[in-house]
Structure formats: structure tokens, C-alpha cells
Protein backbone atom coordinates (compact mmCIF):
# COMPACT_ATOMS: atom_id res chain seq x y z
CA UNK A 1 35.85 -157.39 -33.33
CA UNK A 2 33.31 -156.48 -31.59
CA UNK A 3 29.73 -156.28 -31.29
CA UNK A 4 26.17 -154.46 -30.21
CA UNK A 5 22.93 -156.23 -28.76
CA UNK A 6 19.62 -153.86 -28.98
CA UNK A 7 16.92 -155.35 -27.83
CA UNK A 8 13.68 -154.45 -26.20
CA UNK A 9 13.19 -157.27 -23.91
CA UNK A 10 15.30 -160.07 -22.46
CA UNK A 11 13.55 -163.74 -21.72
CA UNK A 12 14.02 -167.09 -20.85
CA UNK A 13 14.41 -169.73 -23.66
CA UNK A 14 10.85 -171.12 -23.05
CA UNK A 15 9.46 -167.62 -23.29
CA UNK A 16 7.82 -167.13 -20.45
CA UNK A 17 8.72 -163.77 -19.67
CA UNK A 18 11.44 -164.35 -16.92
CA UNK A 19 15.38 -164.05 -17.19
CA UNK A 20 18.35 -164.74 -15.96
CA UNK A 21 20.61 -162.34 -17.08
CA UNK A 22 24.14 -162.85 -14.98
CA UNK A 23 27.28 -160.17 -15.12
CA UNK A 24 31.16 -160.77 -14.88
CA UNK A 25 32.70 -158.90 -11.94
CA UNK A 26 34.30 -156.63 -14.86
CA UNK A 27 30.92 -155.05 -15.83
CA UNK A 28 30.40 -151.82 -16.54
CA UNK A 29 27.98 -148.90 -16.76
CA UNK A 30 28.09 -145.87 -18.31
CA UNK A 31 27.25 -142.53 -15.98
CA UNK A 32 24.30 -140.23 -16.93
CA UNK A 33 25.87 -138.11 -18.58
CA UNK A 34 28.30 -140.81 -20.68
CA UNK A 35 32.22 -139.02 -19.12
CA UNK A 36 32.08 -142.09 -16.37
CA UNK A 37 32.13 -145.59 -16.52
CA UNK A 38 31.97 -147.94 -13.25
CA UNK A 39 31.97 -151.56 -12.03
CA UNK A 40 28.62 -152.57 -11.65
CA UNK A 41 29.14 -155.64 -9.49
CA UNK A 42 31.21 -153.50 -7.15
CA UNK A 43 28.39 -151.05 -6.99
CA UNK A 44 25.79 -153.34 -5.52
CA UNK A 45 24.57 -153.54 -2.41
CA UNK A 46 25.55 -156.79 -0.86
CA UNK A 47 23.49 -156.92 2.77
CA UNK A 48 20.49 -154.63 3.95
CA UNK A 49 18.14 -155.48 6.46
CA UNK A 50 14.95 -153.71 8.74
CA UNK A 51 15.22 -155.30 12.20
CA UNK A 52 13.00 -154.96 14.62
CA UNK A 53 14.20 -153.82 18.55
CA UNK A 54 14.69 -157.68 19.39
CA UNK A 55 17.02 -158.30 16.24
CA UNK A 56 14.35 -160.27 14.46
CA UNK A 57 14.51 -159.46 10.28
CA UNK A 58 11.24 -157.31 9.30
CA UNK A 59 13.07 -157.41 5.76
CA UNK A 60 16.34 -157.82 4.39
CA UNK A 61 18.84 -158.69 1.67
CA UNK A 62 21.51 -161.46 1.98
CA UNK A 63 21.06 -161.76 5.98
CA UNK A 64 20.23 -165.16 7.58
CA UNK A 65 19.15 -163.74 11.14
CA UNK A 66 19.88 -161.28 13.96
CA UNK A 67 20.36 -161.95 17.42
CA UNK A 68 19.72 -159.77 20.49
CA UNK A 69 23.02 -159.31 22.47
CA UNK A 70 21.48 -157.18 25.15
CA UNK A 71 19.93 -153.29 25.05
CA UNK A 72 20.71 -151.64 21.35
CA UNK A 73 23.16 -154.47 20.70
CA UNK A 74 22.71 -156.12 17.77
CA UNK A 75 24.63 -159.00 15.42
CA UNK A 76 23.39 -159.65 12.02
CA UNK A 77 24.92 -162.95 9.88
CA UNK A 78 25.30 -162.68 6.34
CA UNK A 79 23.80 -165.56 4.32
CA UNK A 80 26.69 -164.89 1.89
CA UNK A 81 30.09 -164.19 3.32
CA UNK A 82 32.06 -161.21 2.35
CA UNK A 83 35.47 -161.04 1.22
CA UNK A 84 37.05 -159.74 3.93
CA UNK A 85 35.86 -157.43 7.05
CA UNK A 86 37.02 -154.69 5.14
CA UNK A 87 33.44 -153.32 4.37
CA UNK A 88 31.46 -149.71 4.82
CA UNK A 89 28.51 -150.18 7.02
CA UNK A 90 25.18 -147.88 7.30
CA UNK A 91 23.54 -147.82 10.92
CA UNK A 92 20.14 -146.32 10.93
CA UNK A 93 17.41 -146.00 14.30
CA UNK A 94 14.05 -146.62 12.67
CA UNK A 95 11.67 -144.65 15.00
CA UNK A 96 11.02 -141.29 15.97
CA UNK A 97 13.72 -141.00 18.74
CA UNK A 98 17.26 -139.23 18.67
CA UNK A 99 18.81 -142.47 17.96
CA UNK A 100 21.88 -143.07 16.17
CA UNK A 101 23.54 -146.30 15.88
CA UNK A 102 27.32 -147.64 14.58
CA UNK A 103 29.38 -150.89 13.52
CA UNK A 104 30.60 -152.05 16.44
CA UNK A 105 32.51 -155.48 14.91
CA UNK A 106 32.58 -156.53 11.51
CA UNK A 107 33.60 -159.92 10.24
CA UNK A 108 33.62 -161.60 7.35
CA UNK A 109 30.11 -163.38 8.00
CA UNK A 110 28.55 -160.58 10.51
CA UNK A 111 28.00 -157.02 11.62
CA UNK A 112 27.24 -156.13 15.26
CA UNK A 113 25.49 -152.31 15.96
CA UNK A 114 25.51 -150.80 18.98
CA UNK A 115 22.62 -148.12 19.37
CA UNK A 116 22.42 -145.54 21.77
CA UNK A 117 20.04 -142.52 22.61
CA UNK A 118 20.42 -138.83 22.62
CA UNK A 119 22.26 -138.92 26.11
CA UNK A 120 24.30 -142.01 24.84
CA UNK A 121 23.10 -144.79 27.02
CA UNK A 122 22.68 -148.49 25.51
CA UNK A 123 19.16 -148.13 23.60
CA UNK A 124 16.91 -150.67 21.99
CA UNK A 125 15.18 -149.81 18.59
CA UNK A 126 13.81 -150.97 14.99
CA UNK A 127 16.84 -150.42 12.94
CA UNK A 128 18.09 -150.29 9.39
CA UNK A 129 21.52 -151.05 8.04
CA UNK A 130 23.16 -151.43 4.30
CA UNK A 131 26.42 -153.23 3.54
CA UNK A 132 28.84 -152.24 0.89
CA UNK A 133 31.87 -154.29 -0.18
CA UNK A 134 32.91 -157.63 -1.93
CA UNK A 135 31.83 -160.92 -2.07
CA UNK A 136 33.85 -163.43 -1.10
């Protein structure tokens, strides 16, 4: 048998506004236009992060620090380890320059970019990156 919750709002028991609403790896959503459904979980982002040209974090999501390997090189550690370093990675240059940037290692627990410039020599720059994957 099963069963429908509509509600308007979600909160804690005390009532105090906040939640803590937590989904099963098997959750689903339904697509725009109600044809699709997907896994939710596996749809999340699971590391992003804004680091500056030295590797420090400006901002980020599940990333415990960056360190500086040498020009444009750059290793980021995951606070939370992934499931394996089977993972899609998004290398961004932040600035103004024609910069691009790649994966140059993944492991379970980091990422290491390599950036370069427009003539493809080593390059240091702010940078942006977004992980994809699972958990472990």
C-alpha cells in the first residue's frame, strides 16, 4: 500500500523552522515535464571549490584544502572520500586570460589540475572546479 505526504512546509520537532530532511541513495525525482525519473543522490554534486592562484579555498563544497605543487599545478583533498577515482571532473581558469585547465590525477581522496595558458606553458590562476560521482 502505499501512500502521499502534501505538505507546505517541513520542520524540526521543536518547531523552530529548521529540518533535517535525509534521502536513501534510491531517491527519485520526477523530470519537468513528468516522462523521466532520476536518482537524486547520484545527481548531486559531491566537491566544488573557488581557489585562488596559490591553491588556497576562496569557497568550496566537501574540500578540506589545496596545495600549491608549483606554476598552474594544483591538488585539492576531499573532506569526504569518493568511491572510487572513477569520477568526471570540471576545470575552470577564473580570470580574464585564455586559460584552460584539466584533471591531471584523480584519487579517491584528491584531484590535481594542471593549468596552462593560450600558448600552453605551466600557468598560475584563480580557478574553479566541480566533482561528479559517488560517495564512498
Amino acid at each position: 500500500m502505499s501512500s502521499q505526504l502534501n505538505v507546505d512546509t517541513i520542520v524540526d520537532k521543536a518547531g523552530s523552522g529548521g529540518s533535517n530532511v535525509k534521502m536513501a541513495n534510491t531517491s527519485t525525482y520526477v523530470s519537468d515535464g513528468g516522462a523521466t525519473t532520476q536518482n537524486t543522490v547520484q545527481a548531486l554534486t559531491k566537491v566544488w571549490l573557488l581557489g585562488g592562484d596559490d591553491a588556497s579555498l576562496t569557497d568550496s563544497f566537501n574540500t578540506a584544502s589545496g596545495t600549491d605543487n608549483g606554476t598552474g599545478d594544483y591538488t585539492y583533498t576531499f573532506t569526504s572520500a569518493m568511491s572510487s577515482a572513477n569520477f568526471t571532473s570540471h576545470a575552470t581558469a577564473a580570470n580574464n586570460a585564455r586559460r584552460y585547465g584539466f584533471s591531471e590525477a584523480r584519487a579517491t581522496t584528491t584531484n590535481r589540475f594542471d593549468y596552462r595558458d593560450e600558448g600552453g606553458n605551466a600557468a598560475d590562476n584563480t580557478n574553479s572546479s566541480a566533482m561528479h560521482g559517488d560517495l564512498a
